[in-house]
N, C-alpha and C. Protein backbone atom coordinates (compact mmCIF):
# COMPACT_ATOMS: atom_id res chain seq x y z
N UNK A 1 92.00 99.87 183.06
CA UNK A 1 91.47 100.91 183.92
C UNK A 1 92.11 100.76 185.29
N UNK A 2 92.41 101.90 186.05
CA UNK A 2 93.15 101.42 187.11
C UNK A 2 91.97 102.34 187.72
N UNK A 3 92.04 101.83 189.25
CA UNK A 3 91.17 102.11 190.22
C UNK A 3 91.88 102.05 191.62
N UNK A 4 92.35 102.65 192.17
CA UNK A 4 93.08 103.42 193.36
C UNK A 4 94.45 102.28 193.47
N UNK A 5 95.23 102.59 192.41
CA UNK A 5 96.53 102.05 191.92
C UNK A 5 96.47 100.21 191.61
N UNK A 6 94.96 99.94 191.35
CA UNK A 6 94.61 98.59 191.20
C UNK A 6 94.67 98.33 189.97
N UNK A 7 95.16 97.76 189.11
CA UNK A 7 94.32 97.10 187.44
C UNK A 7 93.33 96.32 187.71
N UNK A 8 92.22 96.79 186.78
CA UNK A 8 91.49 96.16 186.94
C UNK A 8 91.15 95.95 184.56
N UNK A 9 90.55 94.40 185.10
CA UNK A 9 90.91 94.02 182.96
C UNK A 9 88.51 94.37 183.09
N UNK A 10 88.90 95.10 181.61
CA UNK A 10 87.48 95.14 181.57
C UNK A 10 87.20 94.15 180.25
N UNK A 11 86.34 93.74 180.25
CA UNK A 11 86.36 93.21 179.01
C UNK A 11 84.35 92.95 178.64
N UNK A 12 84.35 93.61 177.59
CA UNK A 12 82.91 93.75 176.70
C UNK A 12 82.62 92.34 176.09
N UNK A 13 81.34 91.85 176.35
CA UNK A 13 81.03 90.76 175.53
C UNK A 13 80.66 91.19 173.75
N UNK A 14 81.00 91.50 173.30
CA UNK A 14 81.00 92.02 172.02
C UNK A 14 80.45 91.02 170.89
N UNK A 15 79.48 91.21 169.58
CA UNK A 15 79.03 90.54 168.88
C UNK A 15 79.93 89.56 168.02
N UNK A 16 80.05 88.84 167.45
CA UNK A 16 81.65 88.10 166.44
C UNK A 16 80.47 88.56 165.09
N UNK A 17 81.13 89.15 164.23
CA UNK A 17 80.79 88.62 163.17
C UNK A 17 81.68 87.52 162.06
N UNK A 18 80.96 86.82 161.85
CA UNK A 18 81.16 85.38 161.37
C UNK A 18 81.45 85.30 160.10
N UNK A 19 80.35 85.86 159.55
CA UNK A 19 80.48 85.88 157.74
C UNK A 19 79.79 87.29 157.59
N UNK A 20 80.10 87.74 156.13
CA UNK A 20 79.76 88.64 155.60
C UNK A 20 78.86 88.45 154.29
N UNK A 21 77.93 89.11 154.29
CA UNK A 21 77.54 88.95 152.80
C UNK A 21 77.36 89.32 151.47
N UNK A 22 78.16 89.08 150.77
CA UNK A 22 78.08 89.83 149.60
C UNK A 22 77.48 89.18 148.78
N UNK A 23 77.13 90.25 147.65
CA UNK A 23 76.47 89.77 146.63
C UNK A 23 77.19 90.08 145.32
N UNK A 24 77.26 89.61 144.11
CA UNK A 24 77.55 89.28 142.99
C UNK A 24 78.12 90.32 142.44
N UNK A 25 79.33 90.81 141.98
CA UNK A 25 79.72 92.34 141.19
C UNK A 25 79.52 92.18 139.66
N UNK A 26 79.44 93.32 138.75
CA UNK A 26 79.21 92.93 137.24
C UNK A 26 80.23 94.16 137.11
N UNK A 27 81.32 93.73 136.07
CA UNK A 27 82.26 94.74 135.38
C UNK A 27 81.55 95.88 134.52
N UNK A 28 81.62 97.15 135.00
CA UNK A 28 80.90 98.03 133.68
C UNK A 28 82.30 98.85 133.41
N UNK A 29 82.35 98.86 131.74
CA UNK A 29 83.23 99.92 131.23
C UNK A 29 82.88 101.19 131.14
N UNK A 30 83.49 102.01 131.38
CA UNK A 30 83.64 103.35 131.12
C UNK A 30 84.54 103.41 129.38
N UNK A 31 83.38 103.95 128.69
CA UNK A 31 84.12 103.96 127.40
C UNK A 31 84.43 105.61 127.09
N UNK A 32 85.54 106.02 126.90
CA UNK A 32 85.98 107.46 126.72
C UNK A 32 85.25 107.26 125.18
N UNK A 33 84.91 108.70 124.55
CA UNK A 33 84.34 108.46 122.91
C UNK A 33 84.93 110.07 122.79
N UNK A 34 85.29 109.97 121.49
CA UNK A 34 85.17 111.81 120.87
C UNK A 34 83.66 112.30 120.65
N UNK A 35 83.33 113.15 120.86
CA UNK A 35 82.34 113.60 120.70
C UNK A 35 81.81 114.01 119.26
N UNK A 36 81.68 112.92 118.49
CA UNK A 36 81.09 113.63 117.14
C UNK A 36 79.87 112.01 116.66
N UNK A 37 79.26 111.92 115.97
CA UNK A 37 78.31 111.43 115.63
C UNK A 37 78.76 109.79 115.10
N UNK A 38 77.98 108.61 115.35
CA UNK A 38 78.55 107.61 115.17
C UNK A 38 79.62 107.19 116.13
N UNK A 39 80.25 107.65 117.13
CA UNK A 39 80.98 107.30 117.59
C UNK A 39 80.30 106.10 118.91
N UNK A 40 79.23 106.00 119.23
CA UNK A 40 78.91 105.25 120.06
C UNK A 40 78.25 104.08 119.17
N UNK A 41 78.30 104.23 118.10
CA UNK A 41 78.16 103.14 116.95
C UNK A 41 78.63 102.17 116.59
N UNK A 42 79.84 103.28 116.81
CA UNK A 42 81.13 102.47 116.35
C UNK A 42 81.71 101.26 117.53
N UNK A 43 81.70 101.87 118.46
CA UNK A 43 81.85 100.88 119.76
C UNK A 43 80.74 99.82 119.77
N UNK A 44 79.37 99.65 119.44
CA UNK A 44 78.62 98.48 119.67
C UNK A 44 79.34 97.62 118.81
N UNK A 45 79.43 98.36 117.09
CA UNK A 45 79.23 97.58 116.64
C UNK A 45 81.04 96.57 116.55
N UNK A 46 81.87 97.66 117.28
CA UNK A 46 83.06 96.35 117.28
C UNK A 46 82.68 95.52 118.58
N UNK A 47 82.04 95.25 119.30
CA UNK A 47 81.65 94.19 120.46
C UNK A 47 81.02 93.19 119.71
N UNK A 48 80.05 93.83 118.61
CA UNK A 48 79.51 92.82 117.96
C UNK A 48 79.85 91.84 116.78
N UNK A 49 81.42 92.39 116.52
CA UNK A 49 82.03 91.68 115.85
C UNK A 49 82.57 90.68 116.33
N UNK A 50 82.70 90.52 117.84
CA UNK A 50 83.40 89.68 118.57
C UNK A 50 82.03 88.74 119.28
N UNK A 51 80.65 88.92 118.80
CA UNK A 51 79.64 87.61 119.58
C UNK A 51 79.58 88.37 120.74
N UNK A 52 79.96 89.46 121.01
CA UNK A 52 79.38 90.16 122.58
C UNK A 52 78.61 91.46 122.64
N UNK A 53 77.40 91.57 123.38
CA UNK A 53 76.73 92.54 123.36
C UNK A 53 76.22 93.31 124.28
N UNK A 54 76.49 94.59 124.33
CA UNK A 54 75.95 95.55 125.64
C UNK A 54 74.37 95.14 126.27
N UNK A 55 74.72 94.77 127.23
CA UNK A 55 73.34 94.02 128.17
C UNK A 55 73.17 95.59 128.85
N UNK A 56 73.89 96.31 128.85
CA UNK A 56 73.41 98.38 129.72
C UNK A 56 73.91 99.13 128.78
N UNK A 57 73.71 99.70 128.90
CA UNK A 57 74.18 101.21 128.35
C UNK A 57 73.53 102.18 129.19
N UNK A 58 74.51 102.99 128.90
CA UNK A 58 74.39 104.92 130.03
C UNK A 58 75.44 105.72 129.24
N UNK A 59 74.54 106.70 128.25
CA UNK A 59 75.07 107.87 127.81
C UNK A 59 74.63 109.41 128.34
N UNK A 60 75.73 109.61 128.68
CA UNK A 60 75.61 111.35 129.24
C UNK A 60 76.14 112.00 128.34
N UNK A 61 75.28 113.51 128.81
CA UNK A 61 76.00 114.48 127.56
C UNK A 61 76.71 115.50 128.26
N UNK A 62 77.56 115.20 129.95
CA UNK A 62 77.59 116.17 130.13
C UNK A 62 79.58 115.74 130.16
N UNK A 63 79.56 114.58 129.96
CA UNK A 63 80.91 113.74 129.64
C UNK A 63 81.06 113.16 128.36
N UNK A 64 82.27 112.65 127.92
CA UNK A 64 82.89 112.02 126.59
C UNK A 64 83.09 110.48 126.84
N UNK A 65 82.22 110.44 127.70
CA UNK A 65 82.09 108.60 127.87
C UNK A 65 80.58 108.30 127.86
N UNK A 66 81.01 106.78 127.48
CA UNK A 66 79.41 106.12 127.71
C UNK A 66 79.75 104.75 129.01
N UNK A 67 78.92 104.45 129.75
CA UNK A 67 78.93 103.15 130.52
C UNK A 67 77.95 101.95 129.66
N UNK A 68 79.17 101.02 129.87
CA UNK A 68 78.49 99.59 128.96
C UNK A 68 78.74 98.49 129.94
N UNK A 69 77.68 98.15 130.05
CA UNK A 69 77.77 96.22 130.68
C UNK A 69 77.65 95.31 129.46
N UNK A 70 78.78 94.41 129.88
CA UNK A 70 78.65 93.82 128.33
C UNK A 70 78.37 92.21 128.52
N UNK A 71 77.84 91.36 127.60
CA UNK A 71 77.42 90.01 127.76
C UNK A 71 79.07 89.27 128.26
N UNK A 72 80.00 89.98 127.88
CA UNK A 72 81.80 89.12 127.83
C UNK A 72 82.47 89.63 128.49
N UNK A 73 82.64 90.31 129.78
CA UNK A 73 83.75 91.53 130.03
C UNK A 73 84.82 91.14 129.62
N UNK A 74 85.52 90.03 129.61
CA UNK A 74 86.51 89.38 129.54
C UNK A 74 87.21 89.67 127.98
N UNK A 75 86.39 89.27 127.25
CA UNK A 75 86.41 89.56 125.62
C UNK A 75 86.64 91.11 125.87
N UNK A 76 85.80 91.82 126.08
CA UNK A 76 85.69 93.27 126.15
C UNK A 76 86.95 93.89 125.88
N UNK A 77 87.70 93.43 127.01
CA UNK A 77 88.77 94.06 128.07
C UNK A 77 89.56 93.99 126.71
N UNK A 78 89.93 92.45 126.22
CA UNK A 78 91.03 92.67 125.21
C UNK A 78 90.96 92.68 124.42
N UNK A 79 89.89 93.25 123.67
CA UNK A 79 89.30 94.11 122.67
C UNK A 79 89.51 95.42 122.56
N UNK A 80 89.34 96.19 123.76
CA UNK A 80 89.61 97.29 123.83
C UNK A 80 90.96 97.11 123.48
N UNK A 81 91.71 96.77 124.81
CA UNK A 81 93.55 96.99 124.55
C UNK A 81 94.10 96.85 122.94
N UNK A 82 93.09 95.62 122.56
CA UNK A 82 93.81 95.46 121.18
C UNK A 82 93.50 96.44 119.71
N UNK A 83 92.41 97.42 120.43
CA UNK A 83 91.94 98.70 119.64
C UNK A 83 92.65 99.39 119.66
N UNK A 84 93.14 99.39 121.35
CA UNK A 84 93.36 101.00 121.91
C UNK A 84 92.31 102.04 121.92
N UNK A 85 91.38 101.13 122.70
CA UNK A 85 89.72 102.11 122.81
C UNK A 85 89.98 102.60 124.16
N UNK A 86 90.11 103.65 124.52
CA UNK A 86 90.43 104.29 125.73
C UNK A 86 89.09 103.93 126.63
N UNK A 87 89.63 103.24 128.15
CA UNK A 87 88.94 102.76 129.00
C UNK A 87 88.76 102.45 130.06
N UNK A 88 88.02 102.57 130.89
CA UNK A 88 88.22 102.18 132.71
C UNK A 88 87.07 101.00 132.90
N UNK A 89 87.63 100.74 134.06
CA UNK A 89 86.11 99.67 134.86
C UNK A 89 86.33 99.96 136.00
N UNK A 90 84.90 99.41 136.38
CA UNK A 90 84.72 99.50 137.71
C UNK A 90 83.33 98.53 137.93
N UNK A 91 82.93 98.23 139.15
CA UNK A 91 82.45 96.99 139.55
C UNK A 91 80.66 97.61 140.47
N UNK A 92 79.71 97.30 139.72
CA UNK A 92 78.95 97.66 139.98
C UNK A 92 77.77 96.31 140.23
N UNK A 93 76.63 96.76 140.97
CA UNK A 93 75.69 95.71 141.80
C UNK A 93 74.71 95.96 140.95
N UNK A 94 74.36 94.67 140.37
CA UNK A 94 72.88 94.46 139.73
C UNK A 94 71.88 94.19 140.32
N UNK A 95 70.84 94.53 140.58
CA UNK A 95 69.43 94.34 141.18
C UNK A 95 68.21 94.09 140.55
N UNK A 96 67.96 92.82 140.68
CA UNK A 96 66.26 92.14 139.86
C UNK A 96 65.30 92.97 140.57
N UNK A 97 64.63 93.86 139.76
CA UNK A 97 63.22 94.91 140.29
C UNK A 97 62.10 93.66 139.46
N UNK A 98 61.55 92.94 140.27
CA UNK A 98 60.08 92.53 140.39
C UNK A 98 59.20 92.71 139.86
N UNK A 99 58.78 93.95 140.77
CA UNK A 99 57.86 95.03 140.76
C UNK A 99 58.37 96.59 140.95
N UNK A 100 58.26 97.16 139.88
CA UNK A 100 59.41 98.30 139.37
C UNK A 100 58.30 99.43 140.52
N UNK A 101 57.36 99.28 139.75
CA UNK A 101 56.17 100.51 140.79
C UNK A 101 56.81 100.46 142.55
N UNK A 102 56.53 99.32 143.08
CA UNK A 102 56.82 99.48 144.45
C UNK A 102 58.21 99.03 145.15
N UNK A 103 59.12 98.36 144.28
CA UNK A 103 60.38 97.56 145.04
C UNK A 103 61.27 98.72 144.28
N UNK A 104 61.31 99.33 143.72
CA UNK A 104 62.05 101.13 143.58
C UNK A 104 62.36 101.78 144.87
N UNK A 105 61.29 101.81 145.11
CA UNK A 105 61.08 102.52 146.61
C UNK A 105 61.59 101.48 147.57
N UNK A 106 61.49 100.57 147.66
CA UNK A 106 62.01 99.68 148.70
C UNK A 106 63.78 99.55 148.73
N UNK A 107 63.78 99.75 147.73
CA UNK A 107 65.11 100.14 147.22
C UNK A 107 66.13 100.95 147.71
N UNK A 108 65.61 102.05 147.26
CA UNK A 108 66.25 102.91 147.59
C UNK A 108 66.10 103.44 148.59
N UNK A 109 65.07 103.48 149.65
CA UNK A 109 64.74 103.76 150.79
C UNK A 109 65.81 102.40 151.94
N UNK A 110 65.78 101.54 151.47
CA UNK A 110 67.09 100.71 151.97
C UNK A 110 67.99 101.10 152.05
N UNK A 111 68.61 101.60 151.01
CA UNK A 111 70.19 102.19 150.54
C UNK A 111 70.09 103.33 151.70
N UNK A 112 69.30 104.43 151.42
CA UNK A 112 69.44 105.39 151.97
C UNK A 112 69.44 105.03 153.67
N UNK A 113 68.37 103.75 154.23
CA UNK A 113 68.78 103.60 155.72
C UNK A 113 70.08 103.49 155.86
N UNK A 114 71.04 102.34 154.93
CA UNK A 114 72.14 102.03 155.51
C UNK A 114 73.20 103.08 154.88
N UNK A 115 72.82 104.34 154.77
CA UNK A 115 73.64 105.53 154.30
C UNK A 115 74.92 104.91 152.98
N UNK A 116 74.12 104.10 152.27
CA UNK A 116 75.20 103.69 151.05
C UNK A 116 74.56 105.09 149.95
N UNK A 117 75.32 105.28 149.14
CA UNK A 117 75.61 106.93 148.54
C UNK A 117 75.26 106.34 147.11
N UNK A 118 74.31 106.19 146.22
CA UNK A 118 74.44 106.10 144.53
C UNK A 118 75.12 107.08 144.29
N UNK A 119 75.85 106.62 143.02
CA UNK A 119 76.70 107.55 142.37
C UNK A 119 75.80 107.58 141.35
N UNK A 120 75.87 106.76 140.57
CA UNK A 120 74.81 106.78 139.30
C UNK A 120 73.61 105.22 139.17
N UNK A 121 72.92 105.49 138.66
CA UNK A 121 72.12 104.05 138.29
C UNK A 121 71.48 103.96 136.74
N UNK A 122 71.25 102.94 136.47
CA UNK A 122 70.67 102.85 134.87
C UNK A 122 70.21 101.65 134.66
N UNK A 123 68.98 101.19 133.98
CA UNK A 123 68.22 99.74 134.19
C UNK A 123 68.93 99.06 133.18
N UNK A 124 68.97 97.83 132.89
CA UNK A 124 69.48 97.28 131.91
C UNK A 124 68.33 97.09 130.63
N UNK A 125 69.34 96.64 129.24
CA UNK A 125 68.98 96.50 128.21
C UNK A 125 67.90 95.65 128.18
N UNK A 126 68.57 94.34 128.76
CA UNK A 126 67.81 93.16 128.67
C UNK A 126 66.61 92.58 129.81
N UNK A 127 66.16 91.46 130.08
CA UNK A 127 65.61 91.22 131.48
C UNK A 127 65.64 89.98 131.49
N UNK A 128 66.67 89.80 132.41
CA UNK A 128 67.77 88.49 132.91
C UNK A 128 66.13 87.95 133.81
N UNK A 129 66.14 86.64 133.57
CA UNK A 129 65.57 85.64 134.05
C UNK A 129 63.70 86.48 134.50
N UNK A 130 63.55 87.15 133.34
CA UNK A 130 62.55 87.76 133.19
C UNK A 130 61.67 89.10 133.74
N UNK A 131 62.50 89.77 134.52
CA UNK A 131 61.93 90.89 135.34
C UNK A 131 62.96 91.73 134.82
N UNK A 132 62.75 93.22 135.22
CA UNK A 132 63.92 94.28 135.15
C UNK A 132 65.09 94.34 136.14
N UNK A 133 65.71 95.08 135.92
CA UNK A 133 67.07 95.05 136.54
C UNK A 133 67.66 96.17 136.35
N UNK A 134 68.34 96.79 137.62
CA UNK A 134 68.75 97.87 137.22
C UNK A 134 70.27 98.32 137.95
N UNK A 135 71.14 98.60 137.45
CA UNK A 135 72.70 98.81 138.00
C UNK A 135 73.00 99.56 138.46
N UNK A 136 73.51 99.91 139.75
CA UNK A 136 73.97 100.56 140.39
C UNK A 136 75.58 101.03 140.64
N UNK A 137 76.10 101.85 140.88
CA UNK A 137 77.72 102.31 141.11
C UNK A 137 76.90 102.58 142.50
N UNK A 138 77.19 102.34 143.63
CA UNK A 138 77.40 102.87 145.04
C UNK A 138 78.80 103.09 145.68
N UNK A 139 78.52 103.44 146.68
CA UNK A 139 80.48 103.85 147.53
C UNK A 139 80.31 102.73 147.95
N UNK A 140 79.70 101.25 148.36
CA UNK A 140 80.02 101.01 149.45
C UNK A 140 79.37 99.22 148.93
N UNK A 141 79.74 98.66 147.59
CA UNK A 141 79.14 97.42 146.84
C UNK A 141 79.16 96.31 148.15
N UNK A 142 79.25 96.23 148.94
CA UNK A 142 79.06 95.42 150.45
C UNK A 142 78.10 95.17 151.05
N UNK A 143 78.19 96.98 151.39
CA UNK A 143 77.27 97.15 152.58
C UNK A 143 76.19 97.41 151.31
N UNK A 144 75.75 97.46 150.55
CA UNK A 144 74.58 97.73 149.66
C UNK A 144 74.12 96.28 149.29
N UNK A 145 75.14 95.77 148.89
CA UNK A 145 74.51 94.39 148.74
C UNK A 145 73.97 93.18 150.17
N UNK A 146 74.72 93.40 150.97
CA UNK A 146 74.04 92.86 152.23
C UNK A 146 72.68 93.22 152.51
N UNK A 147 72.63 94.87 152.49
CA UNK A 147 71.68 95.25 152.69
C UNK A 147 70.44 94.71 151.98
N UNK A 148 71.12 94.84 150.33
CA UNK A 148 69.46 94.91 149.80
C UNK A 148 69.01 93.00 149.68
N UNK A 149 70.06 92.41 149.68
CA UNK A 149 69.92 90.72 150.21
C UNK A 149 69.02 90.71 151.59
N UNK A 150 69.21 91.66 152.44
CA UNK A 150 68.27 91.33 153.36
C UNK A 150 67.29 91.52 153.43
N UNK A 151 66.96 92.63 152.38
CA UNK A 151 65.11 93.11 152.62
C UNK A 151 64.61 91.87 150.81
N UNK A 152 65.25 90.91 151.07
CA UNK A 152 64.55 90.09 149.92
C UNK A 152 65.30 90.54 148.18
N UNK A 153 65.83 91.11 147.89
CA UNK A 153 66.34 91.62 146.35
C UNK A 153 67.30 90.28 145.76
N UNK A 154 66.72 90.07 144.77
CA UNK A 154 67.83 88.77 144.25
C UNK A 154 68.95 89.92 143.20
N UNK A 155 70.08 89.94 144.13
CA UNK A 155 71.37 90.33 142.86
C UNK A 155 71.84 89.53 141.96
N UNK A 156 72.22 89.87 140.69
CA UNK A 156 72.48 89.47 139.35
C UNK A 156 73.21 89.72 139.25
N UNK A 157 74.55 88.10 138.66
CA UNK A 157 75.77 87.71 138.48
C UNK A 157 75.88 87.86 137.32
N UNK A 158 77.59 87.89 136.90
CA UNK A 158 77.54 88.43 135.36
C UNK A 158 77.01 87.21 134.54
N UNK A 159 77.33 85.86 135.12
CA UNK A 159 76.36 84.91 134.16
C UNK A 159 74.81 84.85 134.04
N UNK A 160 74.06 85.68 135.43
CA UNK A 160 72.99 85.72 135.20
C UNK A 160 72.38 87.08 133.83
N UNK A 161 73.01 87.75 133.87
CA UNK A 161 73.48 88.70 132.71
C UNK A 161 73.50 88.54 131.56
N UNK A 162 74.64 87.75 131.25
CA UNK A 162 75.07 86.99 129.89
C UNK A 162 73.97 85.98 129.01
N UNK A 163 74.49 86.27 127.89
CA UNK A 163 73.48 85.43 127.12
C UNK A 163 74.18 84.34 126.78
C-alpha cells in the first residue's frame, strides 16, 4: 500500500491451519448392467464366487447401473477387468447412524451448514460394529467428513466394513 509515495508492508495476523481432517473413504462401484431380468443377479452372484460380498447396494430405475460397496474392492476391481463387467468408482464417506430417528437430522442439517451438496445416499446392507450406517457421494468428501467428525459421527473404514 503506498501512502503519499511511502510503502508501507501491511501484514494480517492470519489463522495457520495445521492439520486437516479427514475421515476414512470406502470404494463404491458403479456397475453398468443391460437392462433385462437377472442381470443384477448375475453380478452378486460372481462376487460371490470370489468370498466377496456387497456390504450396499443402490438400484435405480432411472439408469443401467447399480452402486455396490463391496466386502474386497480390491478383488472387485480385478474381477471386473477380468470379466469385462463394465465399470467406474468413486470414493464415498460412510457414516455410523446411532440413533437413525434423531442423528439423520443432525446429519444432514450439518452437511447442509457447511454447504457440502449430497449427490446420492443409501444405508448399508450390513451394521458394521452394530448400529446402521449409511453412504454418502458428496462434492466435497473433506469438508463433509471434518464436518460430521466434529459434531461427534464415527466414519467407517473399508475394514470397518469388511467382514
Amino acid at each position: 500500500m503506498f501512502q503519499q509515495g511511502i510503502a508501507i508492508q501491511m501484514t494480517a495476523d492470519l489463522p495457520e491451519i495445521t492439520s486437516k481432517i479427514e475421515g476414512p473413504l470406502v470404494k463404491q462401484f458403479s456397475v453398468f448392467l443391460p437392462n433385462k431380468v437377472g442381470a443384477m443377479l448375475d453380478v452378486v452372484k460372481l462376487l460371490s464366487t470370489q468370498s466377496t460380498h456387497a456390504v450396499a447396494l443402490r438400484v435405480s430405475e432411472s439408469t443401467d447401473s447399480a452402486r455396490i460397496i463391496a466386502s474386497d474392492p480390491a478383488r472387485v476391481e480385478k474381477l471386473f477387468r477380468e470379466k469385462n463387467v463394465p465399470y467406474g468408482v468413486c470414493e464415498v464417506v460412510v457414516v455410523e447412524i446411532r440413533e437413525v430417528a434423531t442423528q439423520l437430522v443432525k446429519l444432514l442439517a450439518a452437511l447442509v451448514m457447511a454447504e457440502v451438496n449430497v449427490h446420492f445416499a443409501y444405508p448399508l446392507l450390513i451394521r458394521p460394529r452394530g448400529f446402521a450406517a449409511i453412504a454418502l457421494h458428496v462434492d466435497d468428501t473433506e469438508c463433509a467428513s471434518s464436518v460430521l467428525m466434529g459434531e461427534g459421527f464415527k466414519m467407517l473404514s473399508q475394514d470397518d466394513i469388511s467382514r
